[in-house]
PDB file of N, CA and C in Angstrom:
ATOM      1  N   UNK A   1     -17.844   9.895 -13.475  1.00  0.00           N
ATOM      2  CA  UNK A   1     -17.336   9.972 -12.124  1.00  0.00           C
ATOM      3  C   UNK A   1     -15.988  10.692 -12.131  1.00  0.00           C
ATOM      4  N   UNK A   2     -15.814  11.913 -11.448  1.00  0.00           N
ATOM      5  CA  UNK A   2     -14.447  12.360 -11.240  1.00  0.00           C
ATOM      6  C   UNK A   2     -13.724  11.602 -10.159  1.00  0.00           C
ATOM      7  N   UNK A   3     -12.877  11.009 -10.398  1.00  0.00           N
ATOM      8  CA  UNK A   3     -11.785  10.604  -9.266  1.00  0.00           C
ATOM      9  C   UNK A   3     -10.842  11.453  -8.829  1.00  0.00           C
ATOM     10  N   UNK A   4     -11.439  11.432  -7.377  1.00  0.00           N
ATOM     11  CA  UNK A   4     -10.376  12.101  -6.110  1.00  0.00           C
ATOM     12  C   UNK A   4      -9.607  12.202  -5.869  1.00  0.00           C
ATOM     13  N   UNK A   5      -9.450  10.730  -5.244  1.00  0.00           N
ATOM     14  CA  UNK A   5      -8.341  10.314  -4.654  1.00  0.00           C
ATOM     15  C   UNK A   5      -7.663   8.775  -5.311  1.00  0.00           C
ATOM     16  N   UNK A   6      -6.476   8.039  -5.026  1.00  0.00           N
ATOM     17  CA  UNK A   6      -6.170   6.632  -6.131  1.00  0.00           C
ATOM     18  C   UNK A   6      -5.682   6.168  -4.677  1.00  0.00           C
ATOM     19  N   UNK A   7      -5.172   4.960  -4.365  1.00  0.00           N
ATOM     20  CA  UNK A   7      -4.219   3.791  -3.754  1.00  0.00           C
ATOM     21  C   UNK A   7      -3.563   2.755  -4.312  1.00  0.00           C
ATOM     22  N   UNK A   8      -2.963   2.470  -4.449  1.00  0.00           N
ATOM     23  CA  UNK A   8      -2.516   1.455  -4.673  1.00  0.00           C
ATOM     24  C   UNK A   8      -2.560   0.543  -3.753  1.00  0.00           C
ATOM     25  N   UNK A   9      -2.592  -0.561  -3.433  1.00  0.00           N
ATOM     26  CA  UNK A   9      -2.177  -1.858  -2.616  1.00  0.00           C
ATOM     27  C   UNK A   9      -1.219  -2.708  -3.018  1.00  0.00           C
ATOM     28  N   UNK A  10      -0.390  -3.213  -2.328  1.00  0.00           N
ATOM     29  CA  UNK A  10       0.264  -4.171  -2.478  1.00  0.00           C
ATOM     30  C   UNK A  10       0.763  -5.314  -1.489  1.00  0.00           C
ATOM     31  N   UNK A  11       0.315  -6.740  -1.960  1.00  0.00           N
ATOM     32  CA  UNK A  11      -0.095  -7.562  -0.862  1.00  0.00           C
ATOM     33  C   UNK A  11       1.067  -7.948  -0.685  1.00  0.00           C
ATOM     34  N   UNK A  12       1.725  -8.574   0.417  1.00  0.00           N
ATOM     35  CA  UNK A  12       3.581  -8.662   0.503  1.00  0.00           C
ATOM     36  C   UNK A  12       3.615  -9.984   1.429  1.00  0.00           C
ATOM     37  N   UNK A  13       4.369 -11.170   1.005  1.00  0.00           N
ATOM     38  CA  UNK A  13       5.071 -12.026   1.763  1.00  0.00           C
ATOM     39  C   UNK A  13       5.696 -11.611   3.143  1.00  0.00           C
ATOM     40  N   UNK A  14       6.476 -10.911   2.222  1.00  0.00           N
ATOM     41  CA  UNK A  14       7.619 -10.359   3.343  1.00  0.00           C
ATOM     42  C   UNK A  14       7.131  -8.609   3.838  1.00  0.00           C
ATOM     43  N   UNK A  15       6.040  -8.801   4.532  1.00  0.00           N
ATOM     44  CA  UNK A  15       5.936  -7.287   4.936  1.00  0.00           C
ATOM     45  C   UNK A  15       6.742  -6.361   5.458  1.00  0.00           C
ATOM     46  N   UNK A  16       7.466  -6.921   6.449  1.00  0.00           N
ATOM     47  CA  UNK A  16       8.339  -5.952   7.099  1.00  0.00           C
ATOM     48  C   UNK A  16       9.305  -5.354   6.560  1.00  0.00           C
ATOM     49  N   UNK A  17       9.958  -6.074   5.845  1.00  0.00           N
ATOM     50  CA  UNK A  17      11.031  -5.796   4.708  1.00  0.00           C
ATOM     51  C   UNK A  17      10.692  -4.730   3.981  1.00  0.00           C
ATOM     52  N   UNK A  18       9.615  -5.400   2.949  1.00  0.00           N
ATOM     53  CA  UNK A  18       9.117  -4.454   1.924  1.00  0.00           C
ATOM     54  C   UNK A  18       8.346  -2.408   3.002  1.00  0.00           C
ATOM     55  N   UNK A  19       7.677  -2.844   4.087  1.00  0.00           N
ATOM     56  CA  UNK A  19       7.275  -1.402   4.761  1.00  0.00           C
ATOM     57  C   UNK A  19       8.815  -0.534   4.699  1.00  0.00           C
ATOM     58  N   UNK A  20       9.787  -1.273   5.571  1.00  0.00           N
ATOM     59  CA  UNK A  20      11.211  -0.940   5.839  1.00  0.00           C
ATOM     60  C   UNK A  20      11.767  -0.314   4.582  1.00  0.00           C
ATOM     61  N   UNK A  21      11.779  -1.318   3.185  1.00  0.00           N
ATOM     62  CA  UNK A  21      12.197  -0.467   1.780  1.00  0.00           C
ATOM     63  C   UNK A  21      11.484   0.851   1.352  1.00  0.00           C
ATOM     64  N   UNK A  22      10.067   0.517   1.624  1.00  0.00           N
ATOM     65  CA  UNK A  22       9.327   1.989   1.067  1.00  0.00           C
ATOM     66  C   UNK A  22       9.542   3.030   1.917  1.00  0.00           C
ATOM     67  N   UNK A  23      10.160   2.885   3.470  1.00  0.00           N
ATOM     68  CA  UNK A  23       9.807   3.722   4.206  1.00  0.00           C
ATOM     69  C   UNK A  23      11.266   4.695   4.303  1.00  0.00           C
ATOM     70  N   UNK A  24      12.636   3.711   4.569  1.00  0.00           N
ATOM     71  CA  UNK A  24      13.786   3.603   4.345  1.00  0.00           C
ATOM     72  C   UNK A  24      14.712   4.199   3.120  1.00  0.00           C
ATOM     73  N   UNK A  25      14.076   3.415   2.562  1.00  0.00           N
ATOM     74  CA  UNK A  25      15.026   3.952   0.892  1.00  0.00           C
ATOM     75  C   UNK A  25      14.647   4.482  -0.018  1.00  0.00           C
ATOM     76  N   UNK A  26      13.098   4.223   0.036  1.00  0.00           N
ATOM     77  CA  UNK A  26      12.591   5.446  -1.040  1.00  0.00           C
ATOM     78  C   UNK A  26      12.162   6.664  -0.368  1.00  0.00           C
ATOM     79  N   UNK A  27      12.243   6.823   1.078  1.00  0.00           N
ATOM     80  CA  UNK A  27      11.593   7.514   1.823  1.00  0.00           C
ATOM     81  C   UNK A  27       9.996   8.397   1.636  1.00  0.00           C
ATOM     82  N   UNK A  28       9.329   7.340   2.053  1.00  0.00           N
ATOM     83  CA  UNK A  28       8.071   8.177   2.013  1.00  0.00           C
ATOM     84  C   UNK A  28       7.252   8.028   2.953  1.00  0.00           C
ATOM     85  N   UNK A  29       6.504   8.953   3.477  1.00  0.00           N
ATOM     86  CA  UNK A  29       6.006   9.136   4.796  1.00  0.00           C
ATOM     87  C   UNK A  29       4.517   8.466   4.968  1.00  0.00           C
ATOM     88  N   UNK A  30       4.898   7.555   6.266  1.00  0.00           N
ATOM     89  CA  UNK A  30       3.083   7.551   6.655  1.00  0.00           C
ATOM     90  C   UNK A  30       2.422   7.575   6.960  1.00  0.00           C
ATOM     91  N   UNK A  31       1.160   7.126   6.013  1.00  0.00           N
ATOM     92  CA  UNK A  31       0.202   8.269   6.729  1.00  0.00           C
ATOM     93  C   UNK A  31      -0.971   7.783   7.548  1.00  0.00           C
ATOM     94  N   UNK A  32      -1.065   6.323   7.445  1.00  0.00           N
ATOM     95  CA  UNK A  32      -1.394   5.414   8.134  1.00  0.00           C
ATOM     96  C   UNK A  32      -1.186   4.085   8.793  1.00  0.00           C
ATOM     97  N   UNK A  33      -0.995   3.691   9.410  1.00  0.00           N
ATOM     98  CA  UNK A  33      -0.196   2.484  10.243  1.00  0.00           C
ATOM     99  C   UNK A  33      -1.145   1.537  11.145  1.00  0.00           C
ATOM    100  N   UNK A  34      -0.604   0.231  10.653  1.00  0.00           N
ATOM    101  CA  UNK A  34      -1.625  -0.746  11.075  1.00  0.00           C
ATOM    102  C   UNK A  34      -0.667  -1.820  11.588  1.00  0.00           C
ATOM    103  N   UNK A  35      -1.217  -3.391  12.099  1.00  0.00           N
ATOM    104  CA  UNK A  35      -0.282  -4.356  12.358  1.00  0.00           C
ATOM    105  C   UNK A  35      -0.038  -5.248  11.532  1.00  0.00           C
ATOM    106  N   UNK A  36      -0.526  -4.738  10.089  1.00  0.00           N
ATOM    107  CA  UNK A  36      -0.586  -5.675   8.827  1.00  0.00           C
ATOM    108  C   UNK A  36      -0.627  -4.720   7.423  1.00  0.00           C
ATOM    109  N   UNK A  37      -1.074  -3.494   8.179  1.00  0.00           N
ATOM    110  CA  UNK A  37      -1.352  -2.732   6.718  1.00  0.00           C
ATOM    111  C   UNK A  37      -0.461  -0.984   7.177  1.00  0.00           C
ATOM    112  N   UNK A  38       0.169  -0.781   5.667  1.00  0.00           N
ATOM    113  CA  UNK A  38       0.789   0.667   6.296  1.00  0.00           C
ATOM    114  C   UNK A  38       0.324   1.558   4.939  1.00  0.00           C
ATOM    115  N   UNK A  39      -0.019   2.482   5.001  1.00  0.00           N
ATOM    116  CA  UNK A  39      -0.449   3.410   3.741  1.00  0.00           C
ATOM    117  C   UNK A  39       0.859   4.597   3.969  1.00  0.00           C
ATOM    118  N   UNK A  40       1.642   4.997   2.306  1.00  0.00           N
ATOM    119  CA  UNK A  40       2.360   5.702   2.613  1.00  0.00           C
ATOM    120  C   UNK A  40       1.505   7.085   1.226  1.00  0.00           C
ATOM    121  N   UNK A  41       2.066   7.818   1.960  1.00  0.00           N
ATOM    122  CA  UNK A  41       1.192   8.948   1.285  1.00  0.00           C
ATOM    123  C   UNK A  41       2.258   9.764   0.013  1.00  0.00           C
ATOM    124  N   UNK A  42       1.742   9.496  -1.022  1.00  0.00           N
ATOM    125  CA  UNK A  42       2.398   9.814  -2.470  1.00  0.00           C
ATOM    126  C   UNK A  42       2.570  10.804  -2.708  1.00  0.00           C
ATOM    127  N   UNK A  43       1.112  11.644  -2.472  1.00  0.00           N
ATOM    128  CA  UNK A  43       1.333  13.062  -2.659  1.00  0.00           C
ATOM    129  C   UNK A  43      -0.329  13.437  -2.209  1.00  0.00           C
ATOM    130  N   UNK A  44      -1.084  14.359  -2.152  1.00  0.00           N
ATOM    131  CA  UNK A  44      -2.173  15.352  -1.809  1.00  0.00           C
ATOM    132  C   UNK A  44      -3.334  14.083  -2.058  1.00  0.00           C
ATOM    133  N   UNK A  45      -3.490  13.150  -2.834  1.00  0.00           N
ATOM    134  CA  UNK A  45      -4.592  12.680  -3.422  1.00  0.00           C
ATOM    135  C   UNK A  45      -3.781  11.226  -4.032  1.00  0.00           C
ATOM    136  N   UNK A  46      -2.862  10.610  -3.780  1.00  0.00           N
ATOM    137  CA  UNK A  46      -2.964   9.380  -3.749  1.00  0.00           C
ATOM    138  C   UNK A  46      -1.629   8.662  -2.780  1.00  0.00           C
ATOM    139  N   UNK A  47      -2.385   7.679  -2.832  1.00  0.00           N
ATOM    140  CA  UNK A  47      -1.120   6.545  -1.539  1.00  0.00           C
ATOM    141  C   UNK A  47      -0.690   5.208  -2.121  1.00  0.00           C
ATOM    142  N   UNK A  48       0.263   4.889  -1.735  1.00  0.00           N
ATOM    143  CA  UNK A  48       0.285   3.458  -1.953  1.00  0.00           C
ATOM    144  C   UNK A  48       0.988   2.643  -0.527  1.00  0.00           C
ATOM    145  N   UNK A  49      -0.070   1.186  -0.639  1.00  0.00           N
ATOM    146  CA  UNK A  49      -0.321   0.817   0.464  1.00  0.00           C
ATOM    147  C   UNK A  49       0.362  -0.721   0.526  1.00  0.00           C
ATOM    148  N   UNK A  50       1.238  -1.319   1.517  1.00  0.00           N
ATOM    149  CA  UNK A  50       1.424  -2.223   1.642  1.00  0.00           C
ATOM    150  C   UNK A  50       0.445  -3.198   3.217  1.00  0.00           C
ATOM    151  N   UNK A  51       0.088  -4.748   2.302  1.00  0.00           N
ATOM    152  CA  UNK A  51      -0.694  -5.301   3.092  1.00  0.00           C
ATOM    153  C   UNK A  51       0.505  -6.343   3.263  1.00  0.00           C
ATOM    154  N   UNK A  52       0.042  -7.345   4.697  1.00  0.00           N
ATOM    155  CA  UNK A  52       0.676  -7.937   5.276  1.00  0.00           C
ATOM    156  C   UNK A  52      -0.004  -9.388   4.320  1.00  0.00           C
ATOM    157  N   UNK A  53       0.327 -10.207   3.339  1.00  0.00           N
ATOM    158  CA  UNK A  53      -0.481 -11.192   2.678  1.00  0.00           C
ATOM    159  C   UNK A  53      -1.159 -12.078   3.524  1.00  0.00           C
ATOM    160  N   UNK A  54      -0.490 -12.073   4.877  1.00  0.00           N
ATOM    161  CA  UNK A  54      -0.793 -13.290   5.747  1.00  0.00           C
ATOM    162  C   UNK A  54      -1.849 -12.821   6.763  1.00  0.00           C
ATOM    163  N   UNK A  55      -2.295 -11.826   6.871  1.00  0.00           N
ATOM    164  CA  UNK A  55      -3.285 -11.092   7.680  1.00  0.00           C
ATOM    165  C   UNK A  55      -4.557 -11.002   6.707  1.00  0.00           C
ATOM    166  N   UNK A  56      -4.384 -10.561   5.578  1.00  0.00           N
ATOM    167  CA  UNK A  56      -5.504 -10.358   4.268  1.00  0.00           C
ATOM    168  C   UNK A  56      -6.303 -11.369   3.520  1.00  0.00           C
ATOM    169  N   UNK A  57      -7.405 -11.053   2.731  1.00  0.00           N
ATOM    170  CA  UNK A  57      -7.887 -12.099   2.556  1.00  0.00           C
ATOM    171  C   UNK A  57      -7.604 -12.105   0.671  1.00  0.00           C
ATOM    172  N   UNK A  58      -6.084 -11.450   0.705  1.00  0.00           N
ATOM    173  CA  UNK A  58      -5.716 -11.220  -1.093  1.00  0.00           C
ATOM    174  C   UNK A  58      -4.848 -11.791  -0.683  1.00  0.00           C
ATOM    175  N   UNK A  59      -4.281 -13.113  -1.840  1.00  0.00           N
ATOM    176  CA  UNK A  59      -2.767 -13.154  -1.161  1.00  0.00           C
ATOM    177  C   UNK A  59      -1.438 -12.260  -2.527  1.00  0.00           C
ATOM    178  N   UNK A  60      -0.443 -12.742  -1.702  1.00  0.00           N
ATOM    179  CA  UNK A  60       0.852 -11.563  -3.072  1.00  0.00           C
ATOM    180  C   UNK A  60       0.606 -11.995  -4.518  1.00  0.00           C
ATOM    181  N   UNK A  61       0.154 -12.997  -4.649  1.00  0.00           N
ATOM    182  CA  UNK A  61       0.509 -13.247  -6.195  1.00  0.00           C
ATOM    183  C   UNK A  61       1.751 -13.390  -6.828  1.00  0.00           C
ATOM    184  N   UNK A  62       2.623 -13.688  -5.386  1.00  0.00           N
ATOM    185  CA  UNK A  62       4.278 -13.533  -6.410  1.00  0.00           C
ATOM    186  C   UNK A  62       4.714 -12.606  -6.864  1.00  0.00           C
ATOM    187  N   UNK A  63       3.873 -10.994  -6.791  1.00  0.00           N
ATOM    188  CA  UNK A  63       4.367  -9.957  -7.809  1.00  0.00           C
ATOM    189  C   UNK A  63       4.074 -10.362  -8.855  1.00  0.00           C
ATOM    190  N   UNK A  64       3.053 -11.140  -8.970  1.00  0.00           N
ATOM    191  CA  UNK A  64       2.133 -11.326 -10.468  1.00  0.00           C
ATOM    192  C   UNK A  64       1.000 -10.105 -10.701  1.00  0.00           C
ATOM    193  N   UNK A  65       0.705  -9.331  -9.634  1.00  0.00           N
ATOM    194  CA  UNK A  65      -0.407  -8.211 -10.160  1.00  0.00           C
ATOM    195  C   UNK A  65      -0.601  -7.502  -8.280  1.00  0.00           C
ATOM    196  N   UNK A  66      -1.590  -6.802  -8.710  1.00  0.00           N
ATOM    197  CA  UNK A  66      -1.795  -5.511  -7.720  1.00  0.00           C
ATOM    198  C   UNK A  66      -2.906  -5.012  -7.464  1.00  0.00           C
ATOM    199  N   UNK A  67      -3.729  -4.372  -6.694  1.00  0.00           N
ATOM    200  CA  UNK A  67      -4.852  -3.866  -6.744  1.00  0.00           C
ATOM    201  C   UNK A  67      -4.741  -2.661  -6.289  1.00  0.00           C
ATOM    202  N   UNK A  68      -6.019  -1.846  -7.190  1.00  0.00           N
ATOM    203  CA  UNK A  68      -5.391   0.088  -7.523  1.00  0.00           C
ATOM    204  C   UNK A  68      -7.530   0.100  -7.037  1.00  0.00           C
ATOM    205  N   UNK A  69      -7.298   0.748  -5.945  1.00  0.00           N
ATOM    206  CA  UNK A  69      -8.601   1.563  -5.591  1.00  0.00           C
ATOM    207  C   UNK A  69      -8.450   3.149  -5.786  1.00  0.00           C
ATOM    208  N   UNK A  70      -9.700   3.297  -6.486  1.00  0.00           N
ATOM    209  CA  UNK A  70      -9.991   5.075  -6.798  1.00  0.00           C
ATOM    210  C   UNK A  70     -11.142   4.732  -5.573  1.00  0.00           C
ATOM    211  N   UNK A  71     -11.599   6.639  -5.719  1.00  0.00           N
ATOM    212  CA  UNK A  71     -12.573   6.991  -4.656  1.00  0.00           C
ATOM    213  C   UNK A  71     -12.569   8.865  -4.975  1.00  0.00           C
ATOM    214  N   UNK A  72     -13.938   9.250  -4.812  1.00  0.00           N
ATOM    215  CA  UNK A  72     -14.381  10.288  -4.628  1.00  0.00           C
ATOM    216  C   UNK A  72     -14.775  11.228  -3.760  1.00  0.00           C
ATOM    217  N   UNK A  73     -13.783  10.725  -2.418  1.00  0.00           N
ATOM    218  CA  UNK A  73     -14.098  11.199  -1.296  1.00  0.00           C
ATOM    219  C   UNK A  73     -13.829  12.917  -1.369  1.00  0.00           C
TER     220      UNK A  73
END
């Protein structure tokens, strides 16, 4: 399988905060926007995505781990 495209996810306690840091201080743009979920776009072919933990059915894990989706779109 060639992979396309990657994401990252990351499930967040504190969503607003954490959207505000990625969006704010590391500045990166996005590229999709939700009321729980925001995808910021990395570069041509991958994103990384913050989820709202309390909307999802993953919760944060404390920043114990992460979930990384590929795809061949």
């Amino acid at each position: 399988m060639e992979i396309k495209t990657s994401n990252t996810i990351l499930y967040c306690r504190k969503w607003k905060a954490m959207v505000s840091f990625y969006q704010t201080k590391l500045g990166l743009k996005i590229n999709t926007s939700k009321e729980w979920f925001v995808e910021f776009k990395l570069n041509e072919r991958s994103c990384l995505s913050i989820a709202d933990e309390s909307r999802a059915s993953i919760d944060s894990n404390l920043g114990k781990g992460i979930t990384i989706t590929v795809g061949n779109l």
